[in-house]
Structure formats: structure tokens, C-alpha cells
PDB file of N, CA and C in Angstrom:
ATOM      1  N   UNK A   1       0.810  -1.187   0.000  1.00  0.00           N
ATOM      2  CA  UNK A   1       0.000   0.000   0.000  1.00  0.00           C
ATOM      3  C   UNK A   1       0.863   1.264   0.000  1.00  0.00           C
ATOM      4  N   UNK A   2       1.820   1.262  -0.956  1.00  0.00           N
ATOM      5  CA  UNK A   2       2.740   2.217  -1.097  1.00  0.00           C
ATOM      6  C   UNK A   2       2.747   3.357  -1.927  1.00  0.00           C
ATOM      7  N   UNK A   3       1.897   4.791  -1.729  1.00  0.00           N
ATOM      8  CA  UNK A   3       2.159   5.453  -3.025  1.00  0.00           C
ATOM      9  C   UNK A   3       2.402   5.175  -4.013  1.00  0.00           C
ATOM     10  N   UNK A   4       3.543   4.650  -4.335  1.00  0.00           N
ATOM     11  CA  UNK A   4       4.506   4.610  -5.611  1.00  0.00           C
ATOM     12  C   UNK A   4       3.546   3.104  -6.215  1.00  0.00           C
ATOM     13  N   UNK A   5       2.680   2.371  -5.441  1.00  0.00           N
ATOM     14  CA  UNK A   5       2.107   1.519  -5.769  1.00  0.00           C
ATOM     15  C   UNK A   5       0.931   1.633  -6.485  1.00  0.00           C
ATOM     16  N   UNK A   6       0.363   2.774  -6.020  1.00  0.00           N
ATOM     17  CA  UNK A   6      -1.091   3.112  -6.614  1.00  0.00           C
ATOM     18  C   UNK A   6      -0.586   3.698  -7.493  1.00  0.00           C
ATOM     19  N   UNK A   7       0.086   4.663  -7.811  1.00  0.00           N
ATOM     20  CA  UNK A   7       0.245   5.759  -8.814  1.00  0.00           C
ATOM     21  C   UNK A   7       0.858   4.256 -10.189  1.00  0.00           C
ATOM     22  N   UNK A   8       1.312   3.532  -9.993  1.00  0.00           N
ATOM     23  CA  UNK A   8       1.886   1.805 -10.987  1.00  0.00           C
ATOM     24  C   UNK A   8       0.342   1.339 -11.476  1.00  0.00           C
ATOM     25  N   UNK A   9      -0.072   1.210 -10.648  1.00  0.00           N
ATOM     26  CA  UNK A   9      -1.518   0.811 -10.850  1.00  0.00           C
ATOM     27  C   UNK A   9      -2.735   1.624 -11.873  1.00  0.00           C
ATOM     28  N   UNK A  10      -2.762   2.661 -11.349  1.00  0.00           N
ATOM     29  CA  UNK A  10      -3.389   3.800 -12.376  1.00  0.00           C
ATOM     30  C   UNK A  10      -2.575   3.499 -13.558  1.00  0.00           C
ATOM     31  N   UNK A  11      -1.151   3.961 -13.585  1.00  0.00           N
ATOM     32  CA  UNK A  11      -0.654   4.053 -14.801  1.00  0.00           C
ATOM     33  C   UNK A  11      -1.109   2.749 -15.834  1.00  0.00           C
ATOM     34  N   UNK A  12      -0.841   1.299 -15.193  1.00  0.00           N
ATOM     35  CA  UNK A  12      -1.360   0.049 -15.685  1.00  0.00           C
ATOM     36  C   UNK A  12      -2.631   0.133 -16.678  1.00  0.00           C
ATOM     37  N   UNK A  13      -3.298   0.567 -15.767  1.00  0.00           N
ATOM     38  CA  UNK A  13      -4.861   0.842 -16.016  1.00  0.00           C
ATOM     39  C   UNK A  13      -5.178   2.004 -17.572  1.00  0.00           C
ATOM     40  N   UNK A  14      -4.513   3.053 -17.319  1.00  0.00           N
ATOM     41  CA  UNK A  14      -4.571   4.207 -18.186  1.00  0.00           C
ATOM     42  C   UNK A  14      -3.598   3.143 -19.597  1.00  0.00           C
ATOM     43  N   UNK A  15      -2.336   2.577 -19.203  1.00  0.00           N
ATOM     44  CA  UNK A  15      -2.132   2.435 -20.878  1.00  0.00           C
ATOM     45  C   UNK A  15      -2.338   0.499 -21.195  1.00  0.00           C
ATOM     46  N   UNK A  16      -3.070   0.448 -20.393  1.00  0.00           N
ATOM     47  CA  UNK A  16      -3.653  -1.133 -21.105  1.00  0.00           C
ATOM     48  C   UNK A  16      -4.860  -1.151 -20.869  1.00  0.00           C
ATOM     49  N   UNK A  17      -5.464  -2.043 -22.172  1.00  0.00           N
ATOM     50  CA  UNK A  17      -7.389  -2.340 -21.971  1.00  0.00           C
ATOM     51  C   UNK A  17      -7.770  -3.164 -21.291  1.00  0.00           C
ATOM     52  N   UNK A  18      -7.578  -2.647 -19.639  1.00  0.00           N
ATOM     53  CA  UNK A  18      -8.315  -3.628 -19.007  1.00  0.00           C
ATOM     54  C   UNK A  18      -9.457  -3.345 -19.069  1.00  0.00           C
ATOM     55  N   UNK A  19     -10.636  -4.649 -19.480  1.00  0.00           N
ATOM     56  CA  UNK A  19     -12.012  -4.521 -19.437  1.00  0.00           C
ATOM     57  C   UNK A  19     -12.763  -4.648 -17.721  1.00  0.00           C
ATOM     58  N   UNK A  20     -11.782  -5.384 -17.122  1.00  0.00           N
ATOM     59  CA  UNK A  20     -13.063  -5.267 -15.835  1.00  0.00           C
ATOM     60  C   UNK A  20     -12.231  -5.239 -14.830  1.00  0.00           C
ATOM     61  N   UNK A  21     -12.533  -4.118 -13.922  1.00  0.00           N
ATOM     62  CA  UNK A  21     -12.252  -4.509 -12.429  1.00  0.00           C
ATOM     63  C   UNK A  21     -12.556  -4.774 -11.219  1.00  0.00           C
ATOM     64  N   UNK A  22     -12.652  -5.501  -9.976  1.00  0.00           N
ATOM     65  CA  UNK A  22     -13.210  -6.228  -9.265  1.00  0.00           C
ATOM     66  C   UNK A  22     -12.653  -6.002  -8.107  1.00  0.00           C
ATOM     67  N   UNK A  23     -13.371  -5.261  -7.434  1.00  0.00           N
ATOM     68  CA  UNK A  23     -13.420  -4.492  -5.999  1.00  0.00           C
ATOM     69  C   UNK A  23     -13.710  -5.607  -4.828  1.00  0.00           C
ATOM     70  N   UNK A  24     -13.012  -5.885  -4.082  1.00  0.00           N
ATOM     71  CA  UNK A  24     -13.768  -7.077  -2.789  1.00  0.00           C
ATOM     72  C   UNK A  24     -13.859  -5.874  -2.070  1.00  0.00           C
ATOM     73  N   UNK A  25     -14.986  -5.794  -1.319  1.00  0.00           N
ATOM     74  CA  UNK A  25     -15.564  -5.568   0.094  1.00  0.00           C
ATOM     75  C   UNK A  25     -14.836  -6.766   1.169  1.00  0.00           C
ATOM     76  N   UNK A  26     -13.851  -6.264   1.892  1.00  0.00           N
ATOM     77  CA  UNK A  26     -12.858  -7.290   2.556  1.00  0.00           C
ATOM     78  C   UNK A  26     -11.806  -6.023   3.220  1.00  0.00           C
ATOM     79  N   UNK A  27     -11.925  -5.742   5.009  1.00  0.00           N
ATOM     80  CA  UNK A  27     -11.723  -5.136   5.213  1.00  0.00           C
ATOM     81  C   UNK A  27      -9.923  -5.247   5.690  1.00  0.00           C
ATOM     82  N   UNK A  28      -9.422  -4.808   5.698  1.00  0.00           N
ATOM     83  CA  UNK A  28      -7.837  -4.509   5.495  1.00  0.00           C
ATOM     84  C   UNK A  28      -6.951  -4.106   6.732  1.00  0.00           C
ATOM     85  N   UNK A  29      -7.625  -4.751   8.062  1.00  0.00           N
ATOM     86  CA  UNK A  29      -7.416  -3.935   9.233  1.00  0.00           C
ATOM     87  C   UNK A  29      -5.976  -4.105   9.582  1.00  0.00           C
ATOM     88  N   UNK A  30      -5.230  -5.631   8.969  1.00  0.00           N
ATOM     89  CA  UNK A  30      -3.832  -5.997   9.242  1.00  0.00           C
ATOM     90  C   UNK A  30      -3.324  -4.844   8.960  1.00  0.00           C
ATOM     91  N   UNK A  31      -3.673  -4.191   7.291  1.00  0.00           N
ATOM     92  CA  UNK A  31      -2.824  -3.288   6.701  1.00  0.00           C
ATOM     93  C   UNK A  31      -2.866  -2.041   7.262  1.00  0.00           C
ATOM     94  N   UNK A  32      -3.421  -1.775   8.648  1.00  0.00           N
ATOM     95  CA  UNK A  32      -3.296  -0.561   9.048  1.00  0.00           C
ATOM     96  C   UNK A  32      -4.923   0.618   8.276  1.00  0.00           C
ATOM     97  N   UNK A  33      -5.410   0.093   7.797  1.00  0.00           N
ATOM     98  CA  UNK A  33      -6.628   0.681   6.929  1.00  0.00           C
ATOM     99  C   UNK A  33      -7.885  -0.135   6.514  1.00  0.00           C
ATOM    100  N   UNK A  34      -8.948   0.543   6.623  1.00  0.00           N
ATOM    101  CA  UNK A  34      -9.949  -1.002   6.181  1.00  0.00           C
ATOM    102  C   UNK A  34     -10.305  -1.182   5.396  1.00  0.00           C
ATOM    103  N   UNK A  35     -10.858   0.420   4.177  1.00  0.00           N
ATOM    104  CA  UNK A  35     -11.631   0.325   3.022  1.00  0.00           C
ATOM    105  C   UNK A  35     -11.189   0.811   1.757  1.00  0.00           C
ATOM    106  N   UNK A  36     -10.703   0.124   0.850  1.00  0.00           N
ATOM    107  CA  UNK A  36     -10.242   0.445  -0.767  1.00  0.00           C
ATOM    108  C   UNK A  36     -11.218   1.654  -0.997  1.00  0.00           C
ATOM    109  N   UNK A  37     -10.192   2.910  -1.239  1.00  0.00           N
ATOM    110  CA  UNK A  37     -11.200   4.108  -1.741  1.00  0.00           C
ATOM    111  C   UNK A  37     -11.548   4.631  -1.159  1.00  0.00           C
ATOM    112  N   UNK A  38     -11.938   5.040   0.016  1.00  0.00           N
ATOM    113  CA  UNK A  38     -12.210   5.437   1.784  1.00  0.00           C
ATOM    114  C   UNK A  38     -10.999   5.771   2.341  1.00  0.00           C
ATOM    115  N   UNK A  39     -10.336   4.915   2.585  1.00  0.00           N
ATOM    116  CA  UNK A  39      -9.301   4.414   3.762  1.00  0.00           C
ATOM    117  C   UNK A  39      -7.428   4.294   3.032  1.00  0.00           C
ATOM    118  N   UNK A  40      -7.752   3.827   2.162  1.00  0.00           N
ATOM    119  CA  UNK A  40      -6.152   3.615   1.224  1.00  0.00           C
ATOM    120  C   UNK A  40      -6.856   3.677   0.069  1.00  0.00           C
ATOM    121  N   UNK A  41      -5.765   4.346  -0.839  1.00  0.00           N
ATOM    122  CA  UNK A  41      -5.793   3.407  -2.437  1.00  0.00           C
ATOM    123  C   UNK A  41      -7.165   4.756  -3.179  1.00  0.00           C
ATOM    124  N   UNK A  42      -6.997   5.743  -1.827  1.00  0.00           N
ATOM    125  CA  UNK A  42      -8.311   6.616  -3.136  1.00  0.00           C
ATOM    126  C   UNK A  42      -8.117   7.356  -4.287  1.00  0.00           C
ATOM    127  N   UNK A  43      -6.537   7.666  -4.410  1.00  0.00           N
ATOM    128  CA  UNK A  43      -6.905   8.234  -6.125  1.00  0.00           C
ATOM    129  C   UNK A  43      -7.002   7.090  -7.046  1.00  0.00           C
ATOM    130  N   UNK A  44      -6.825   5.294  -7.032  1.00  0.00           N
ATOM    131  CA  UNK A  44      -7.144   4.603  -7.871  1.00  0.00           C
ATOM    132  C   UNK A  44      -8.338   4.420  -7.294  1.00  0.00           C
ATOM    133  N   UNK A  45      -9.152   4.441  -6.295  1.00  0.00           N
ATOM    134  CA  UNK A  45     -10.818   4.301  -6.427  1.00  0.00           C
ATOM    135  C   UNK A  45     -11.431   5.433  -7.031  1.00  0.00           C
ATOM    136  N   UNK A  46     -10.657   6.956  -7.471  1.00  0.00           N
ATOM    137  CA  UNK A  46     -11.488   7.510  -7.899  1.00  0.00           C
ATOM    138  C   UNK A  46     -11.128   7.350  -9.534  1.00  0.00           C
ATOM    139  N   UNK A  47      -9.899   6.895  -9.980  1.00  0.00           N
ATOM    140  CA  UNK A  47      -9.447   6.604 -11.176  1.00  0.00           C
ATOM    141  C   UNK A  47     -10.687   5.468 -11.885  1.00  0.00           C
ATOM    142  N   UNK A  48     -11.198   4.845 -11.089  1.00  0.00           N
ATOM    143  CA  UNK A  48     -12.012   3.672 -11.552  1.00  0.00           C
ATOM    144  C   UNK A  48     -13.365   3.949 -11.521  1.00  0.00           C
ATOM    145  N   UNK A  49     -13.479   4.917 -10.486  1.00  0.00           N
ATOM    146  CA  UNK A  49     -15.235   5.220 -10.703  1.00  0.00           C
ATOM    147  C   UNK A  49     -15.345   6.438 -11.530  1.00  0.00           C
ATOM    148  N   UNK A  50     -14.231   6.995 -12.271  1.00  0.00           N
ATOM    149  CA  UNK A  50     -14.263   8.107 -13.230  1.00  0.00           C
ATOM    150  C   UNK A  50     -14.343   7.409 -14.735  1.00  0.00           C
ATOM    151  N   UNK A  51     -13.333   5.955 -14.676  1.00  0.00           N
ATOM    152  CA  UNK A  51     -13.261   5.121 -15.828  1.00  0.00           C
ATOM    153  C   UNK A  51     -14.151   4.112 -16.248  1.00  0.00           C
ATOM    154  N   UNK A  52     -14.677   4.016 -15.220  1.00  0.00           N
ATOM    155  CA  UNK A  52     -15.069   2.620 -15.293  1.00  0.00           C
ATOM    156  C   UNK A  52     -16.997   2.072 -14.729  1.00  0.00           C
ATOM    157  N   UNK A  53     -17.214   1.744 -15.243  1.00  0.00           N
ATOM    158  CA  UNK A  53     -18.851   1.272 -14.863  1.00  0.00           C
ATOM    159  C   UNK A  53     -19.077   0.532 -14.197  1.00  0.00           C
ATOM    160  N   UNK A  54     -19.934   0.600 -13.158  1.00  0.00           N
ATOM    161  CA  UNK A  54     -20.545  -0.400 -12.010  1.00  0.00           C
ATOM    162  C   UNK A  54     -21.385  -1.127 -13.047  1.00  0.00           C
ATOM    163  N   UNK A  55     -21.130  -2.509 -13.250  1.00  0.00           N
ATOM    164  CA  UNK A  55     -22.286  -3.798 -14.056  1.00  0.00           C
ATOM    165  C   UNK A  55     -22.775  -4.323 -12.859  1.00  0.00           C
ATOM    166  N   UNK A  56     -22.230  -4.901 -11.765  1.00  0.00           N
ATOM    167  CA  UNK A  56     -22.674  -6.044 -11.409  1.00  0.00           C
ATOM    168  C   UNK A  56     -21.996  -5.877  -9.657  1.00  0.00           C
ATOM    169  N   UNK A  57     -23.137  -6.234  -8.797  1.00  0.00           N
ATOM    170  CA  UNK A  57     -22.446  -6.371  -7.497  1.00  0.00           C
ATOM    171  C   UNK A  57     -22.770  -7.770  -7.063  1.00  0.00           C
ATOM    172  N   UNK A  58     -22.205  -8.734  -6.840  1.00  0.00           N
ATOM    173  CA  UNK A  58     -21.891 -10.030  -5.991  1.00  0.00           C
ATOM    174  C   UNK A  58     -21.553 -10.590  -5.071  1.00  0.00           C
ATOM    175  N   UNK A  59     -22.796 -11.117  -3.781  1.00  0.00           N
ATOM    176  CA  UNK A  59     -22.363 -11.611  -3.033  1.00  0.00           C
ATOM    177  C   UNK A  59     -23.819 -10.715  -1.568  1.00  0.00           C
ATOM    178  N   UNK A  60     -23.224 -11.166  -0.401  1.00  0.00           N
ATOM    179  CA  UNK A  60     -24.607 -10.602   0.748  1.00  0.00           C
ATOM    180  C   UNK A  60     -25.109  -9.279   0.548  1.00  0.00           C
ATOM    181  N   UNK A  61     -24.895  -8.016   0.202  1.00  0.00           N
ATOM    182  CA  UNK A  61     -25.216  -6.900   0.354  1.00  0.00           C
ATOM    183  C   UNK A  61     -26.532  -7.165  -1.025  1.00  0.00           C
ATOM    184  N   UNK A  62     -27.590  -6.254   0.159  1.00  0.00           N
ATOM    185  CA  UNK A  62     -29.449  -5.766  -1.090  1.00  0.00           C
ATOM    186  C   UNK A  62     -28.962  -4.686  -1.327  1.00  0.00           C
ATOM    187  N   UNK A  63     -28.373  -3.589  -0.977  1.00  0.00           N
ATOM    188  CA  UNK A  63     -28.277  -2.572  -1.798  1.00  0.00           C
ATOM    189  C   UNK A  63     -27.864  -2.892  -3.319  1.00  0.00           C
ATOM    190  N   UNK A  64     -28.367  -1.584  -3.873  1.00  0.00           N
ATOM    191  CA  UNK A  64     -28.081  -1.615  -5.057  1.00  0.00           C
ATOM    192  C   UNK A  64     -26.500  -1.484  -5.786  1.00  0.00           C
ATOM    193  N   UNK A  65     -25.985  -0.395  -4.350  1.00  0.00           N
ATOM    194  CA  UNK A  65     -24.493   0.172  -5.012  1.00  0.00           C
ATOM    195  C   UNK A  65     -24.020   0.062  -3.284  1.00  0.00           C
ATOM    196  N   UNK A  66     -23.838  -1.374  -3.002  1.00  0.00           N
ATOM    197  CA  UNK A  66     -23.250  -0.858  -1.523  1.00  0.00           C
ATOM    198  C   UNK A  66     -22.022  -0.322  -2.031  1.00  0.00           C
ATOM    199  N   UNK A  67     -21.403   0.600  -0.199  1.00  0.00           N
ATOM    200  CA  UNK A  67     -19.798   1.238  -0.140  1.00  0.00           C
ATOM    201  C   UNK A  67     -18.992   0.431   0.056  1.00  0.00           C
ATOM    202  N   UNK A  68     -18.207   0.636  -0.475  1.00  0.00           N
ATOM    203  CA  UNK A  68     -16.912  -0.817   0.232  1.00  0.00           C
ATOM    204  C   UNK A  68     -16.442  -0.221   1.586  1.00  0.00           C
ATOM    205  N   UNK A  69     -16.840  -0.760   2.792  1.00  0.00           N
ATOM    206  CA  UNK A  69     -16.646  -0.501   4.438  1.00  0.00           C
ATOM    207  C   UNK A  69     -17.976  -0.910   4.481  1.00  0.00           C
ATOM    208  N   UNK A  70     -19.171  -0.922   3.895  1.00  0.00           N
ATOM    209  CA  UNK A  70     -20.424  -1.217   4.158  1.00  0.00           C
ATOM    210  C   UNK A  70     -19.965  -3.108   5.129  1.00  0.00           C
ATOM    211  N   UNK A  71     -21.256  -3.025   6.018  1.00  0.00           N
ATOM    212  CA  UNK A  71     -21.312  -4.571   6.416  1.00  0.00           C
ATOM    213  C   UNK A  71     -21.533  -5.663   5.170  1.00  0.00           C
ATOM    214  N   UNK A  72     -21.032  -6.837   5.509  1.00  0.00           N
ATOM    215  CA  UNK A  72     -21.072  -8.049   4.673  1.00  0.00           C
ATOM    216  C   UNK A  72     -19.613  -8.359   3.160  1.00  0.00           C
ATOM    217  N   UNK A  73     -20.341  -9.612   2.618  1.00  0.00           N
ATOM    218  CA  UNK A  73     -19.190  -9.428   1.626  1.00  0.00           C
ATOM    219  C   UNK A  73     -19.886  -9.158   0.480  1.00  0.00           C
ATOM    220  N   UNK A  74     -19.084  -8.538  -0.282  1.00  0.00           N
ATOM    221  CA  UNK A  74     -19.501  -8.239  -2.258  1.00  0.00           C
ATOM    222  C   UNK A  74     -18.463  -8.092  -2.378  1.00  0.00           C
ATOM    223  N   UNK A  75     -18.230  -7.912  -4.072  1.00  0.00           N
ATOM    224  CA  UNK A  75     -17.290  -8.363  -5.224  1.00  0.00           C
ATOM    225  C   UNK A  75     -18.093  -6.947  -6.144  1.00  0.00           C
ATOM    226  N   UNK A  76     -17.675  -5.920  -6.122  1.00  0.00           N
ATOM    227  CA  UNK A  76     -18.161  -4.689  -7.568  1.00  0.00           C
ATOM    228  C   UNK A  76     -17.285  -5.408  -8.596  1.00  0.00           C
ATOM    229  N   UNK A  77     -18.066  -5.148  -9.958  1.00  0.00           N
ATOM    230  CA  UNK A  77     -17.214  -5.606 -10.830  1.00  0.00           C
ATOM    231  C   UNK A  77     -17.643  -4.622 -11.888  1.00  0.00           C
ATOM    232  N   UNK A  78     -16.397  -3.299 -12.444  1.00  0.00           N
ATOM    233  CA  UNK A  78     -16.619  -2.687 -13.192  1.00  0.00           C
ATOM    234  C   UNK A  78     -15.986  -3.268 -14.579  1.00  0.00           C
ATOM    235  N   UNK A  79     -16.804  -1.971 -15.361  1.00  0.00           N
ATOM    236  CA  UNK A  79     -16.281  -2.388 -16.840  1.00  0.00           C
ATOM    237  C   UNK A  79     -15.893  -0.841 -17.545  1.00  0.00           C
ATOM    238  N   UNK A  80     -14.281  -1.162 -18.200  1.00  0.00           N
ATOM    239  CA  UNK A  80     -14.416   0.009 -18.798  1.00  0.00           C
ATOM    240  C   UNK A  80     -15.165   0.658 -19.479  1.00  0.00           C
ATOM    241  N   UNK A  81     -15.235   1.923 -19.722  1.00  0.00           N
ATOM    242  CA  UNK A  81     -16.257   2.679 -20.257  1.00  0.00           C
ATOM    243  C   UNK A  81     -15.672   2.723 -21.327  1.00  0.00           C
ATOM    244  N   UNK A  82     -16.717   2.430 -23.036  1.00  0.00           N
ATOM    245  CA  UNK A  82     -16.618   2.427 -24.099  1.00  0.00           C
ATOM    246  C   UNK A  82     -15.700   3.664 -24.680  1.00  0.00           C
ATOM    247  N   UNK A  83     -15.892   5.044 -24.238  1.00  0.00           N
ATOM    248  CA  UNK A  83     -14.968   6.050 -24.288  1.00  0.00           C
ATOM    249  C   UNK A  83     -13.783   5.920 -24.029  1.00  0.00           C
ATOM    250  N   UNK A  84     -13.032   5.562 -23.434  1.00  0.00           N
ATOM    251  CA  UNK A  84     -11.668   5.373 -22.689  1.00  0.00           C
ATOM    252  C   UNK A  84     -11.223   4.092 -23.492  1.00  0.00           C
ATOM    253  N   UNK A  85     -11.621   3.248 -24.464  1.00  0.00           N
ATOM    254  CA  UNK A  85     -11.339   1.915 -25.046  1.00  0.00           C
ATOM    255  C   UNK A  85     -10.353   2.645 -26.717  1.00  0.00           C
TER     256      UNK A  85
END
């Protein structure tokens, strides 16, 4: 969870077509932080919800768009946005 890690990651993201990415709701307390995008790691959670489309959430949560820190487990699974391809 190293700066220099996220900013690798974005870059990844920006010059290859990844089509989907897949968020666990899985809280991170070893790492000193609990929630991807909240807690660590938020300029690539906002890199992905600027790029990328919510299709599909998987797993205990009824909401429609739970938060990742929300109770239970899910799996978001975005898809790049046709623009950015």
C-alpha cells in the first residue's frame, strides 16, 4: 500500500485495456486501513469510478451500489467505459 504503488496501478490501467475490475468488500485492518477508496488506495478508487462502470455487485449486500466498508461481503465488478477503449 505504497504510493509509488497506486500511482503503478493507475498508470497500468490508463495504458492497457483492461475490461473489468473487481473491488472485494474485505476489510484490510492488518494493513493498518480497512476500506479500498475510503481508507487507502483513493486516487485509484477515484481513477475507476471516473473510468469505469458499475455492471454487477456479488455476493450478501441488497443494496443496489453498496460502499466498500459497508457490512457483509460483495465483489463490484466494473467495466471500462466504451470512451476510454
Amino acid at each position: 500500500m505504497l504510493p509509488a504503488d497506486e500511482i503503478a496501478a493507475i498508470e497500468t490501467l490508463r495504458g492497457l485495456p483492461v475490461r473489468y475490475v473487481l473491488i472485494v468488500n474485505r476489510p484490510m485492518r492488518e494493513f493498518g486501513a480497512e476500506a479500498f477508496g475510503r481508507d487507502f488506495y483513493q486516487d485509484l478508487g477515484r481513477f475507476v469510478e471516473d473510468n469505469y462502470r458499475l455492471i454487477k455487485v456479488c455476493g450478501e449486500s441488497i443494496r443496489t451500489n453498496p460502499q466498500i466498508g459497508d457490512p457483509g461481503f460483495f465483489i463490484k465488478i466494473y467495466e471500462l467505459m466504451k470512451s476510454r477503449k
